[in-house]
C-alpha atoms as a PDB file:
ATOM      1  CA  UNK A   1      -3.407   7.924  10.306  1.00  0.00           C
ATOM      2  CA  UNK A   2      -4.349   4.274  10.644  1.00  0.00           C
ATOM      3  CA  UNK A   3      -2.248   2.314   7.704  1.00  0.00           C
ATOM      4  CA  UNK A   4      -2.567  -1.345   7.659  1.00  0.00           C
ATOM      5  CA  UNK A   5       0.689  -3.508   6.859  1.00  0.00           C
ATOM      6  CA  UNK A   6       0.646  -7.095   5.476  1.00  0.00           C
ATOM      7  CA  UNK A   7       3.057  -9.152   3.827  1.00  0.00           C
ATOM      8  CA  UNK A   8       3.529 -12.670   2.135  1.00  0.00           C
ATOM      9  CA  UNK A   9       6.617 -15.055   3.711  1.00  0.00           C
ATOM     10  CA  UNK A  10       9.171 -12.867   0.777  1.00  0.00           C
ATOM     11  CA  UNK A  11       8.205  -9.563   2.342  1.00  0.00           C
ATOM     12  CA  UNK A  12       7.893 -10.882   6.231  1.00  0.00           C
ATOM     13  CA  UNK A  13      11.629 -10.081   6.867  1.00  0.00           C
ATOM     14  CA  UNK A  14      11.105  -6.107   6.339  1.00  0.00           C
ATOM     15  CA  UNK A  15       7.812  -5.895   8.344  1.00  0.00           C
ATOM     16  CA  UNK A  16       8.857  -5.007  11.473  1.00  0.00           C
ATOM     17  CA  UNK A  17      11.111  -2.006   9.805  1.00  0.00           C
ATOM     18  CA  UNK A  18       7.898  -0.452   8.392  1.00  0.00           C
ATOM     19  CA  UNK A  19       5.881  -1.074  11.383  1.00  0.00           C
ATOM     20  CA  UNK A  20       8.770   1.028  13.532  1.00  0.00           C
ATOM     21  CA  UNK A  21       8.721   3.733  10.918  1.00  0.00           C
ATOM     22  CA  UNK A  22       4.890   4.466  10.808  1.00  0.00           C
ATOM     23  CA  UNK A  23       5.168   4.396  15.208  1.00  0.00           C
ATOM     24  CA  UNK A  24       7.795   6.735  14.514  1.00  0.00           C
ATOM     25  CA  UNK A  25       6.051   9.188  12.643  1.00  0.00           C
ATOM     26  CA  UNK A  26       3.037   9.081  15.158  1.00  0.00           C
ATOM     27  CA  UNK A  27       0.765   6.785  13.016  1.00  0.00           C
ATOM     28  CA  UNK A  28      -1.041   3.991  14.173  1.00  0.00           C
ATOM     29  CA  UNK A  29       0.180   0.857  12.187  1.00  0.00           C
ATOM     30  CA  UNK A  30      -2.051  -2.014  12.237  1.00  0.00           C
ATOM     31  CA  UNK A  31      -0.227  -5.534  11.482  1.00  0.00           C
ATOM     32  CA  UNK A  32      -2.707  -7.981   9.732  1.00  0.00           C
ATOM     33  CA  UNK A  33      -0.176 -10.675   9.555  1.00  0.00           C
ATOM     34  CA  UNK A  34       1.406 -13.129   9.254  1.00  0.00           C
ATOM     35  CA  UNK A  35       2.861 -14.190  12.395  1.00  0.00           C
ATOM     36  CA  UNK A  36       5.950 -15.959  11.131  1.00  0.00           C
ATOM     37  CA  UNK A  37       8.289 -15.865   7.882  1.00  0.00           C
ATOM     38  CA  UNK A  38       6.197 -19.327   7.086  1.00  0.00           C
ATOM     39  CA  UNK A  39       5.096 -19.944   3.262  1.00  0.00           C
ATOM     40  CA  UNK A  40       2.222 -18.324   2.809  1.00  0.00           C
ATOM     41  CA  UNK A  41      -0.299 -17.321  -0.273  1.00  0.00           C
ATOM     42  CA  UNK A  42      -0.156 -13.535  -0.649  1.00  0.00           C
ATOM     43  CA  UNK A  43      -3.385 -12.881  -2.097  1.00  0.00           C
ATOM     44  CA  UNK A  44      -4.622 -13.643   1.732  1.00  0.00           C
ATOM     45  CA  UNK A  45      -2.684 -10.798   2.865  1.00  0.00           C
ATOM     46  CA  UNK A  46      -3.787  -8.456   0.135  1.00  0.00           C
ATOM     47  CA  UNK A  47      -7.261  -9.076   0.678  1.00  0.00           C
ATOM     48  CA  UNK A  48      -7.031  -8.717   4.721  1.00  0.00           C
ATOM     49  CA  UNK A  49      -5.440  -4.833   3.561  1.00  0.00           C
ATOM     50  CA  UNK A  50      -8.172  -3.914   1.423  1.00  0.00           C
ATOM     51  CA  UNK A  51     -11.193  -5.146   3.731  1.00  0.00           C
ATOM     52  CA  UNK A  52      -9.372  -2.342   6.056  1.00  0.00           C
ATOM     53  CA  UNK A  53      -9.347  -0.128   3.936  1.00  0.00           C
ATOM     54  CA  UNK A  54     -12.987  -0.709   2.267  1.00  0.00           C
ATOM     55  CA  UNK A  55     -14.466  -0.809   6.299  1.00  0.00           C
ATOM     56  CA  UNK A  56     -12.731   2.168   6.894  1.00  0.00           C
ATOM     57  CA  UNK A  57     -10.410   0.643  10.084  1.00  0.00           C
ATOM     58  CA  UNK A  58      -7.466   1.759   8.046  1.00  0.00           C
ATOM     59  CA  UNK A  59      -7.036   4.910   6.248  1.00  0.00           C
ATOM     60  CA  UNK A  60      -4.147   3.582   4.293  1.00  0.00           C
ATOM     61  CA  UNK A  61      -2.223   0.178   3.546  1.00  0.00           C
ATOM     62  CA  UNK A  62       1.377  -1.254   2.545  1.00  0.00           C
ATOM     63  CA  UNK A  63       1.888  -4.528   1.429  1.00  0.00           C
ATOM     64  CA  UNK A  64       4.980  -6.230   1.172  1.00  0.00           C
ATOM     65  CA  UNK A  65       6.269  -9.238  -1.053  1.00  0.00           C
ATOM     66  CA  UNK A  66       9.169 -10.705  -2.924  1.00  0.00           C
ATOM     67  CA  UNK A  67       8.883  -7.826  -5.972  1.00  0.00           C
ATOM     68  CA  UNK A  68       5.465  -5.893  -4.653  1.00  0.00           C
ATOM     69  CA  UNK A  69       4.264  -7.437  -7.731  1.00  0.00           C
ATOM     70  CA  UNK A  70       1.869  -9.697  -6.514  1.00  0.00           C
ATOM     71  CA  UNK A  71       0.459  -7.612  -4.226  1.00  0.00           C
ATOM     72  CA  UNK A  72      -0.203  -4.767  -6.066  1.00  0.00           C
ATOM     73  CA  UNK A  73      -2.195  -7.286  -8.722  1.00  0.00           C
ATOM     74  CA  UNK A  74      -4.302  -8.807  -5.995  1.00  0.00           C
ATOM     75  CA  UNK A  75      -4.751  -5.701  -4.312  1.00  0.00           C
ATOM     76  CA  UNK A  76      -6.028  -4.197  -7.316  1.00  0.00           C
ATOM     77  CA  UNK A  77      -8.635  -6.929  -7.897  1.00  0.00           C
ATOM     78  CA  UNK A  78     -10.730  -5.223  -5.005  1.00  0.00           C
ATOM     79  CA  UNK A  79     -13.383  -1.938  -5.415  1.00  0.00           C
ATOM     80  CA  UNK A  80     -11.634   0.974  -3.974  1.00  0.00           C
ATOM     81  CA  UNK A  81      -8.605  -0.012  -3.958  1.00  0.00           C
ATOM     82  CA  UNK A  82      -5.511   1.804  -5.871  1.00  0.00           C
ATOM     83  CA  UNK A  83      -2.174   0.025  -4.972  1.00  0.00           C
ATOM     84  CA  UNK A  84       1.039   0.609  -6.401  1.00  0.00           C
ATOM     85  CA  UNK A  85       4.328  -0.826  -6.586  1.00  0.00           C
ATOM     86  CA  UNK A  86       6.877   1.871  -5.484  1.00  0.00           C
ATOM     87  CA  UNK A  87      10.358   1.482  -5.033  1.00  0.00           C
ATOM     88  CA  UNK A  88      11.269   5.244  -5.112  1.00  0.00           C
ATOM     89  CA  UNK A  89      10.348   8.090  -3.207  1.00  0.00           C
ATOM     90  CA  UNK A  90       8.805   9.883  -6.042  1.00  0.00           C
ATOM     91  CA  UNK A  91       6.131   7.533  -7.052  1.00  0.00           C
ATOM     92  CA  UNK A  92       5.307   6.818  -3.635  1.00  0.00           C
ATOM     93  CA  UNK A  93       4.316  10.528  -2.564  1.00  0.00           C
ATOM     94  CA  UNK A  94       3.023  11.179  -6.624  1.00  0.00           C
ATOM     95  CA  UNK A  95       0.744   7.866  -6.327  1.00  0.00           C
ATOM     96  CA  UNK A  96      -1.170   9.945  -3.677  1.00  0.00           C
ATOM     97  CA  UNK A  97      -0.807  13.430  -4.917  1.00  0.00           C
ATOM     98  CA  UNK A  98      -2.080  12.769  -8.288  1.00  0.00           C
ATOM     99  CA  UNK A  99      -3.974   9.004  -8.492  1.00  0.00           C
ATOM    100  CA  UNK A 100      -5.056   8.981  -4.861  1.00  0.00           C
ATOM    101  CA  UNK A 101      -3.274   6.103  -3.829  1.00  0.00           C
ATOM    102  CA  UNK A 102      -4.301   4.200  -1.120  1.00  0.00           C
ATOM    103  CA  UNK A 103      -2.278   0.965  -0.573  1.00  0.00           C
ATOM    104  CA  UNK A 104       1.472   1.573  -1.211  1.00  0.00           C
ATOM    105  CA  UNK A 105       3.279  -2.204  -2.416  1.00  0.00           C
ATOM    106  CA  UNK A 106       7.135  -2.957  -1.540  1.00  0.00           C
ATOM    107  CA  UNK A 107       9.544  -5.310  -2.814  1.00  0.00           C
ATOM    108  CA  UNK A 108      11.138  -6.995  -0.369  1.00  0.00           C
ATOM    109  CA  UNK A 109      13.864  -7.988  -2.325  1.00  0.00           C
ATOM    110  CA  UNK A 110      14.226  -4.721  -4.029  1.00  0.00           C
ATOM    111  CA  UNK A 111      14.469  -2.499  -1.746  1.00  0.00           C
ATOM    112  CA  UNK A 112      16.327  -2.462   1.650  1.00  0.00           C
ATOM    113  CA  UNK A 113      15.505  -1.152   5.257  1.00  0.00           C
ATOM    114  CA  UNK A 114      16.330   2.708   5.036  1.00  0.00           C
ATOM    115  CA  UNK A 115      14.811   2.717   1.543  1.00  0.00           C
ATOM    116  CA  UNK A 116      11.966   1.094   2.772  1.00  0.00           C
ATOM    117  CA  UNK A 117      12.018   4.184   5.454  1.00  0.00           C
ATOM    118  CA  UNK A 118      12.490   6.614   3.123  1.00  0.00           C
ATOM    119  CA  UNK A 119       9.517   4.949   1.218  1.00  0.00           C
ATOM    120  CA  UNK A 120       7.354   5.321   3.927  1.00  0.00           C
ATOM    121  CA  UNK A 121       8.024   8.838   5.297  1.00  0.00           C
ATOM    122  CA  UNK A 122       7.147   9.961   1.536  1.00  0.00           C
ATOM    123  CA  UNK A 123       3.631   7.768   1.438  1.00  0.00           C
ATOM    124  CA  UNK A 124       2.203   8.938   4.756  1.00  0.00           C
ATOM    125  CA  UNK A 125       3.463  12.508   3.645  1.00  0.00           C
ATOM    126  CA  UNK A 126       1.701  12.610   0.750  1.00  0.00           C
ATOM    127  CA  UNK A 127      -2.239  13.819   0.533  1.00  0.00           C
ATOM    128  CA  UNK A 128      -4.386  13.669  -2.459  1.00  0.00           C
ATOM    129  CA  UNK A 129      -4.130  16.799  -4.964  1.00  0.00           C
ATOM    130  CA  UNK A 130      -8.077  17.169  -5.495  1.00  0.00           C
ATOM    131  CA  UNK A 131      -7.223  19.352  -8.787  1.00  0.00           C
ATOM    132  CA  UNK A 132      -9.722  19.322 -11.816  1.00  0.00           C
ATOM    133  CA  UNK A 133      -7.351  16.906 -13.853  1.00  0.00           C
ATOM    134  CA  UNK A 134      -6.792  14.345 -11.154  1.00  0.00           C
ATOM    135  CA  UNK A 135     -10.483  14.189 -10.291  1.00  0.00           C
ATOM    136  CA  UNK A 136     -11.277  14.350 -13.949  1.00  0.00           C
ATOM    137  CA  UNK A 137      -8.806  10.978 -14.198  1.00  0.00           C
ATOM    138  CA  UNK A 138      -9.670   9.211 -10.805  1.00  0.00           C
ATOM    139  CA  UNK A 139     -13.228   9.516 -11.863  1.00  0.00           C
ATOM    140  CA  UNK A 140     -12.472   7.602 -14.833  1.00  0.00           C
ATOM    141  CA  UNK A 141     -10.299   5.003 -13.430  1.00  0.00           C
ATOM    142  CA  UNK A 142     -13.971   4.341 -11.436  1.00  0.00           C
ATOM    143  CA  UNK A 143     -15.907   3.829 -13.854  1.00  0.00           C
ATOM    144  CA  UNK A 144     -13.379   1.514 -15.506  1.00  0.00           C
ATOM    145  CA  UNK A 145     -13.412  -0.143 -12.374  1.00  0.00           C
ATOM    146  CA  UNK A 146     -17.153  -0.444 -12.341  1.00  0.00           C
ATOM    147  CA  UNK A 147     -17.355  -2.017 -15.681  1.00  0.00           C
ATOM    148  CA  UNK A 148     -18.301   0.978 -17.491  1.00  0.00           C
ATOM    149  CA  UNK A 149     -16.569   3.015 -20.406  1.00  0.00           C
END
Protein backbone atom coordinates (compact mmCIF):
# COMPACT_ATOMS: atom_id res chain seq x y z
CA UNK A 1 0.00 0.00 0.00
CA UNK A 2 1.19 3.49 -0.87
CA UNK A 3 0.44 5.77 2.46
CA UNK A 4 1.59 9.26 2.32
CA UNK A 5 3.18 10.85 5.62
CA UNK A 6 3.33 14.62 6.37
CA UNK A 7 3.81 16.54 9.34
CA UNK A 8 3.92 20.23 10.69
CA UNK A 9 7.45 21.34 12.69
CA UNK A 10 5.39 19.68 16.28
CA UNK A 11 5.04 16.33 14.57
CA UNK A 12 8.56 16.43 12.44
CA UNK A 13 10.45 14.73 15.36
CA UNK A 14 8.34 11.30 15.03
CA UNK A 15 8.43 11.17 11.18
CA UNK A 16 11.13 9.18 10.53
CA UNK A 17 9.68 6.43 13.22
CA UNK A 18 6.52 6.07 11.06
CA UNK A 19 8.30 6.15 7.86
CA UNK A 20 10.57 2.95 9.26
CA UNK A 21 7.43 1.24 10.41
CA UNK A 22 5.37 1.37 7.10
CA UNK A 23 9.11 0.04 5.19
CA UNK A 24 8.86 -2.46 7.75
CA UNK A 25 5.66 -3.82 7.07
CA UNK A 26 6.41 -3.87 3.21
CA UNK A 27 4.49 -0.62 2.35
CA UNK A 28 5.65 2.00 0.30
CA UNK A 29 5.71 5.27 2.43
CA UNK A 30 5.81 8.38 0.55
CA UNK A 31 7.29 11.52 2.62
CA UNK A 32 5.65 14.83 1.39
CA UNK A 33 7.61 16.88 3.77
CA UNK A 34 8.96 18.93 5.37
CA UNK A 35 12.57 18.66 5.14
CA UNK A 36 13.55 20.06 8.51
CA UNK A 37 11.90 20.49 12.13
CA UNK A 38 11.59 24.38 10.80
CA UNK A 39 8.19 26.34 11.73
CA UNK A 40 5.95 25.56 9.40
CA UNK A 41 1.94 26.07 8.67
CA UNK A 42 0.32 22.64 8.86
CA UNK A 43 -2.54 23.13 6.73
CA UNK A 44 0.32 22.92 3.81
CA UNK A 45 1.07 19.54 4.85
CA UNK A 46 -2.51 18.41 5.15
CA UNK A 47 -3.39 19.53 1.88
CA UNK A 48 -0.11 17.92 0.09
CA UNK A 49 -1.77 14.34 1.92
CA UNK A 50 -5.06 14.69 0.56
CA UNK A 51 -4.07 15.75 -3.17
CA UNK A 52 -2.38 12.06 -2.80
CA UNK A 53 -4.92 10.64 -1.81
CA UNK A 54 -7.69 12.43 -4.15
CA UNK A 55 -5.01 11.60 -7.41
CA UNK A 56 -4.84 8.30 -6.28
CA UNK A 57 -0.64 8.27 -5.77
CA UNK A 58 -1.40 7.25 -2.24
CA UNK A 59 -3.83 4.78 -1.09
CA UNK A 60 -3.66 6.02 2.43
CA UNK A 61 -2.17 9.02 4.58
CA UNK A 62 -0.87 9.92 8.25
CA UNK A 63 -0.36 13.21 9.35
CA UNK A 64 1.43 14.24 12.22
CA UNK A 65 1.28 17.45 14.53
CA UNK A 66 1.58 18.79 18.02
CA UNK A 67 -2.09 17.10 19.17
CA UNK A 68 -3.24 15.60 15.48
CA UNK A 69 -5.73 18.22 15.98
CA UNK A 70 -4.98 20.44 13.37
CA UNK A 71 -4.49 18.09 10.96
CA UNK A 72 -7.33 16.13 11.19
CA UNK A 73 -9.47 19.69 10.83
CA UNK A 74 -7.62 20.71 7.71
CA UNK A 75 -7.58 17.40 6.40
CA UNK A 76 -11.15 17.17 6.71
CA UNK A 77 -11.79 20.42 4.80
CA UNK A 78 -10.98 18.38 1.51
CA UNK A 79 -13.70 15.99 -0.71
CA UNK A 80 -12.80 12.49 0.02
CA UNK A 81 -11.08 12.78 2.69
CA UNK A 82 -11.93 11.04 6.26
CA UNK A 83 -9.06 11.75 8.79
CA UNK A 84 -9.01 10.98 12.27
CA UNK A 85 -7.18 11.70 15.27
CA UNK A 86 -6.13 8.34 16.87
CA UNK A 87 -4.07 7.85 19.70
CA UNK A 88 -5.10 4.19 20.41
CA UNK A 89 -4.99 1.15 18.59
CA UNK A 90 -8.65 0.66 18.57
CA UNK A 91 -9.81 3.70 16.81
CA UNK A 92 -7.12 3.49 14.44
CA UNK A 93 -8.04 -0.08 12.94
CA UNK A 94 -12.17 0.81 13.78
CA UNK A 95 -11.73 4.27 11.75
CA UNK A 96 -11.18 1.92 8.72
CA UNK A 97 -13.30 -1.02 9.53
CA UNK A 98 -16.38 0.88 10.09
CA UNK A 99 -16.02 4.83 8.66
CA UNK A 100 -13.52 3.97 5.94
CA UNK A 101 -10.83 5.97 7.08
CA UNK A 102 -8.38 7.12 4.92
CA UNK A 103 -5.85 9.55 6.52
CA UNK A 104 -4.93 8.42 10.08
CA UNK A 105 -3.73 11.93 12.36
CA UNK A 106 -1.02 11.58 15.32
CA UNK A 107 -0.14 13.66 18.12
CA UNK A 108 3.19 14.16 18.37
CA UNK A 109 3.16 15.12 21.73
CA UNK A 110 0.74 12.53 22.78
CA UNK A 111 1.90 9.72 21.80
CA UNK A 112 5.49 8.27 21.76
CA UNK A 113 7.60 6.12 19.24
CA UNK A 114 6.38 2.43 19.95
CA UNK A 115 2.84 3.79 20.33
CA UNK A 116 3.17 5.51 17.30
CA UNK A 117 4.26 1.81 15.94
CA UNK A 118 1.68 0.16 17.41
CA UNK A 119 -0.59 2.90 15.80
CA UNK A 120 0.52 2.17 12.58
CA UNK A 121 0.66 -1.66 12.39
CA UNK A 122 -3.22 -1.38 13.42
CA UNK A 123 -4.06 1.41 10.47
CA UNK A 124 -2.41 -0.40 7.57
CA UNK A 125 -4.06 -3.64 9.10
CA UNK A 126 -7.25 -2.50 8.98
CA UNK A 127 -9.62 -2.75 5.61
CA UNK A 128 -12.97 -1.26 5.20
CA UNK A 129 -16.05 -3.47 6.55
CA UNK A 130 -18.37 -2.84 3.36
CA UNK A 131 -21.48 -4.05 5.64
CA UNK A 132 -25.06 -2.59 4.94
CA UNK A 133 -24.79 -0.21 8.08
CA UNK A 134 -21.40 1.24 7.33
CA UNK A 135 -22.28 1.88 3.70
CA UNK A 136 -25.68 3.00 4.79
CA UNK A 137 -23.56 5.71 7.17
CA UNK A 138 -20.52 6.50 4.81
CA UNK A 139 -23.08 7.26 2.22
CA UNK A 140 -24.48 9.79 4.39
CA UNK A 141 -21.41 11.34 5.68
CA UNK A 142 -21.17 12.10 1.53
CA UNK A 143 -23.83 13.71 1.03
CA UNK A 144 -23.21 15.85 4.12
CA UNK A 145 -20.06 16.45 2.61
CA UNK A 146 -21.58 17.48 -0.66
CA UNK A 147 -23.83 20.00 0.85
CA UNK A 148 -26.83 17.96 0.81
CA UNK A 149 -29.18 16.59 3.68
Amino acid sequence: MRISVATDHAGFSLKQTVLDELTRLGHTPLDLGPAGPDSVDFPDYAERVGRSLQNKEADRGILICGSGVGMCIAANKMHDIRACVTHDTYSAHQGVEHDDMNVMCLGSRIVGEEVARELVRAYVNAEFQPEARYLRRLNKVTLLENGRQ
